[in-house]
C-alpha atoms as a PDB file:
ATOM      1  CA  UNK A   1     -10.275   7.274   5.524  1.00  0.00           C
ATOM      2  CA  UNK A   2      -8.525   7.715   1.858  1.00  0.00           C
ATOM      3  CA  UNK A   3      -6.732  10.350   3.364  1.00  0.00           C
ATOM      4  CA  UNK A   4      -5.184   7.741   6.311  1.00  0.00           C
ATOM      5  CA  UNK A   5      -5.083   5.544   3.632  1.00  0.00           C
ATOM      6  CA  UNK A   6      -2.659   8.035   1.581  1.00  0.00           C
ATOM      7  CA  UNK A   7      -0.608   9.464   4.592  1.00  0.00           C
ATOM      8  CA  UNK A   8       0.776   6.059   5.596  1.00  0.00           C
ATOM      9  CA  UNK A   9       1.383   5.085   1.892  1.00  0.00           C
ATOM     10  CA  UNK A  10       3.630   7.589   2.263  1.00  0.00           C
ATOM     11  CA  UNK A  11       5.200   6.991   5.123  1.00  0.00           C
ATOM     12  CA  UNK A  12       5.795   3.386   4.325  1.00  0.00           C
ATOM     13  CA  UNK A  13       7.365   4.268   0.702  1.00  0.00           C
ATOM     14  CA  UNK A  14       9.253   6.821   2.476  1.00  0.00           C
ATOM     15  CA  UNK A  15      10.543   4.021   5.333  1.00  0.00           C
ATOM     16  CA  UNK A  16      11.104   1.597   2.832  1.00  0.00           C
ATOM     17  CA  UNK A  17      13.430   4.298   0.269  1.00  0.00           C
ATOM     18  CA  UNK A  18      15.145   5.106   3.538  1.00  0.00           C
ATOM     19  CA  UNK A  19      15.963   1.225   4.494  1.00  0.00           C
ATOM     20  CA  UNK A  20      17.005   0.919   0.903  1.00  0.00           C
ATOM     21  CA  UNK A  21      19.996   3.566   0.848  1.00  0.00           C
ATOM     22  CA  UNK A  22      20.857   2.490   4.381  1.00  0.00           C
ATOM     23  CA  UNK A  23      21.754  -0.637   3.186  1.00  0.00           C
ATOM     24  CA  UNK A  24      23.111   0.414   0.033  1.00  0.00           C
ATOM     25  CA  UNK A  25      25.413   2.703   1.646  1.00  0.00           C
ATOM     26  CA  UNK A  26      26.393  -0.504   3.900  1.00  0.00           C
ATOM     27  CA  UNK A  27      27.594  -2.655   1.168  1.00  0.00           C
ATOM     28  CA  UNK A  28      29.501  -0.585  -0.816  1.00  0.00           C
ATOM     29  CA  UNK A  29      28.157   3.053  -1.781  1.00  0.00           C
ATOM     30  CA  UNK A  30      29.238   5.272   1.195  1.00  0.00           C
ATOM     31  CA  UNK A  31      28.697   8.087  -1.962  1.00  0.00           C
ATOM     32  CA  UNK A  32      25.491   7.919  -0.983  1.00  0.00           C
ATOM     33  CA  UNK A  33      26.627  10.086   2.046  1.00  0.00           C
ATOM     34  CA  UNK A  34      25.854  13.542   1.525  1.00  0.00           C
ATOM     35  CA  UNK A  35      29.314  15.470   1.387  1.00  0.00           C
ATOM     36  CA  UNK A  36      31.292  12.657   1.668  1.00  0.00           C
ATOM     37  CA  UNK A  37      34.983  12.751   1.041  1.00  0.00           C
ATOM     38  CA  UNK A  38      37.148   9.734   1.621  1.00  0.00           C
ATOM     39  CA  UNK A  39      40.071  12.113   2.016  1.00  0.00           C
ATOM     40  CA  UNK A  40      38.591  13.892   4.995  1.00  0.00           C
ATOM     41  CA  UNK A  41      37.143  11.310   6.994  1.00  0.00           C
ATOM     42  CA  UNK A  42      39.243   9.518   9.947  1.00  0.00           C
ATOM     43  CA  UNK A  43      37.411   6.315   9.554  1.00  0.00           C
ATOM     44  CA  UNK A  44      35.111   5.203   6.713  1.00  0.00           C
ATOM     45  CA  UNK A  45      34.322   1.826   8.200  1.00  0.00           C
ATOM     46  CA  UNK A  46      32.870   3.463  11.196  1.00  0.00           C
ATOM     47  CA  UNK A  47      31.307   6.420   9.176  1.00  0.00           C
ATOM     48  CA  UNK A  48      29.578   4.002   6.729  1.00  0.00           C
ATOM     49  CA  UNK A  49      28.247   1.562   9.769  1.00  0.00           C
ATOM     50  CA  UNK A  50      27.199   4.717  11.755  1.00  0.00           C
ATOM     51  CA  UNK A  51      25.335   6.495   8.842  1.00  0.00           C
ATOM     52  CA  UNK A  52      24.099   3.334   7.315  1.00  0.00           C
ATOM     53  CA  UNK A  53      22.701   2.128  10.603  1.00  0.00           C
ATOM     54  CA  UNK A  54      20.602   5.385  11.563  1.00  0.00           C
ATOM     55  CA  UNK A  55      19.278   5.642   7.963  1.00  0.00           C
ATOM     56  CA  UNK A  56      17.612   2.324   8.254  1.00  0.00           C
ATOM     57  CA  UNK A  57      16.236   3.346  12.030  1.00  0.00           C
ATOM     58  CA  UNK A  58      15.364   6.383  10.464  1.00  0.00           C
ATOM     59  CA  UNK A  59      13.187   4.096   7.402  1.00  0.00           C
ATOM     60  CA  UNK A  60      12.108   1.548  10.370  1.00  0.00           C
ATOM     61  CA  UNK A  61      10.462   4.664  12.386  1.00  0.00           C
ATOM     62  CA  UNK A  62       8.684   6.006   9.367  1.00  0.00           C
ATOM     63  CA  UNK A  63       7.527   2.557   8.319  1.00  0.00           C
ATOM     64  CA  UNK A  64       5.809   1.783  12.004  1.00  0.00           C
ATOM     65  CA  UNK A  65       4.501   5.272  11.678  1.00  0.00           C
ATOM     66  CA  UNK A  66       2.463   3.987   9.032  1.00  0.00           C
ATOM     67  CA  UNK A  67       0.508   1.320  11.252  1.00  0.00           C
ATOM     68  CA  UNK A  68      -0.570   3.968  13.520  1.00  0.00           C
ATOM     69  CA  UNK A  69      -4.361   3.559  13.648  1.00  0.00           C
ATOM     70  CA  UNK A  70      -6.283   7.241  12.493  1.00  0.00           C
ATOM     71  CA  UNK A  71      -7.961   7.965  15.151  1.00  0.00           C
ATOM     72  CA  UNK A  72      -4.621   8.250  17.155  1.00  0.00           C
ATOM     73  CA  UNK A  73      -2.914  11.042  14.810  1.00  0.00           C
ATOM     74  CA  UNK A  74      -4.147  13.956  15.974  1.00  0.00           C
ATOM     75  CA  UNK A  75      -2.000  16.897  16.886  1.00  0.00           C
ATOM     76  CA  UNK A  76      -0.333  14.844  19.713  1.00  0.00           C
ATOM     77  CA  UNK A  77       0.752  12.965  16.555  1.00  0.00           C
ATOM     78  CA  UNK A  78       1.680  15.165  14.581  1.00  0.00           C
ATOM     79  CA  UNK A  79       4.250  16.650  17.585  1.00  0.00           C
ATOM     80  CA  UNK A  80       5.700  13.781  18.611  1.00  0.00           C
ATOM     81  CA  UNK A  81       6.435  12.688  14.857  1.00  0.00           C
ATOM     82  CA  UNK A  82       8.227  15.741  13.943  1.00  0.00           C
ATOM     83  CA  UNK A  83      10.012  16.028  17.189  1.00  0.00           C
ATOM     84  CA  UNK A  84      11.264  12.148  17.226  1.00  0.00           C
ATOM     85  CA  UNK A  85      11.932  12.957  13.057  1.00  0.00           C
ATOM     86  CA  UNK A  86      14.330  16.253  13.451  1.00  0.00           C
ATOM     87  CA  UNK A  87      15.959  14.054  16.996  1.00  0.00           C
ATOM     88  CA  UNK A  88      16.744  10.997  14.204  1.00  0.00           C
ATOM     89  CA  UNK A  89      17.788  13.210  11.802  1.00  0.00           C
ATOM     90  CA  UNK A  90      19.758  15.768  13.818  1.00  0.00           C
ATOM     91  CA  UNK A  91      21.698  13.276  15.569  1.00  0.00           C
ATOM     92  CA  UNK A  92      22.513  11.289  12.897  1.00  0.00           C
ATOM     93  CA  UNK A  93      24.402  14.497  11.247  1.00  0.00           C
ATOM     94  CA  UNK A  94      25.934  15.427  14.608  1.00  0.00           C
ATOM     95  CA  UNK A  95      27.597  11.873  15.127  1.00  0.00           C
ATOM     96  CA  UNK A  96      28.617  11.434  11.610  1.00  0.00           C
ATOM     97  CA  UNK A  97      30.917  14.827  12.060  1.00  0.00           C
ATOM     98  CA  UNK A  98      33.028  12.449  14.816  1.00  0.00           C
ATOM     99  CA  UNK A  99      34.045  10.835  11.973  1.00  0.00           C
ATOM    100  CA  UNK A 100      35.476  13.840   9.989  1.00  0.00           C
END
């Protein structure tokens, strides 16, 4: 039980950092970015709303993973999580290079 306890503890500080720097980078940081260059990138107002947007998806994901009772994260779980994670993540880096 602590150990549920602990896991989505995590997960919801985790969500909640994530929403944070999404909307940080929305109203004015877009340094937040990593490898961000205003020189290089076609369109920073797109960039920022694209990167700021899946960040907090990202933070909103890992937050609801939190309320998922125990007895449902078993191995299935644990899959699923990682799979849906690296998708989030992956495509978030892929569609921020249109930008570039």
């Amino acid at each position: 039980m602590a150990l549920a306890f602990t896991e989505a503890v995590v997960l919801w500080i985790s969500g909640f950092v994530l929403i944070g720097l999404g909307i940080l980078v929305r109203n004015g940081h877009p340094e937040l970015i990593a490898g961000y260059d205003p020189e290089n990138v076609a369109d920073p107002e797109k960039l920022v709303a694209f990167v700021s947007r899946w960040t907090v998806v990202l933070g909103v994901f890992l937050v609801a993973s939190g309320f998922i009772p125990e007895h449902y994260r078993g191995e299935r779980f644990g899959i699923a999580f990682v799979v849906l994670l690296l998708l989030f993540s992956g495509g978030m880096v892929l569609g921020a290079n249109r930008y570039s």
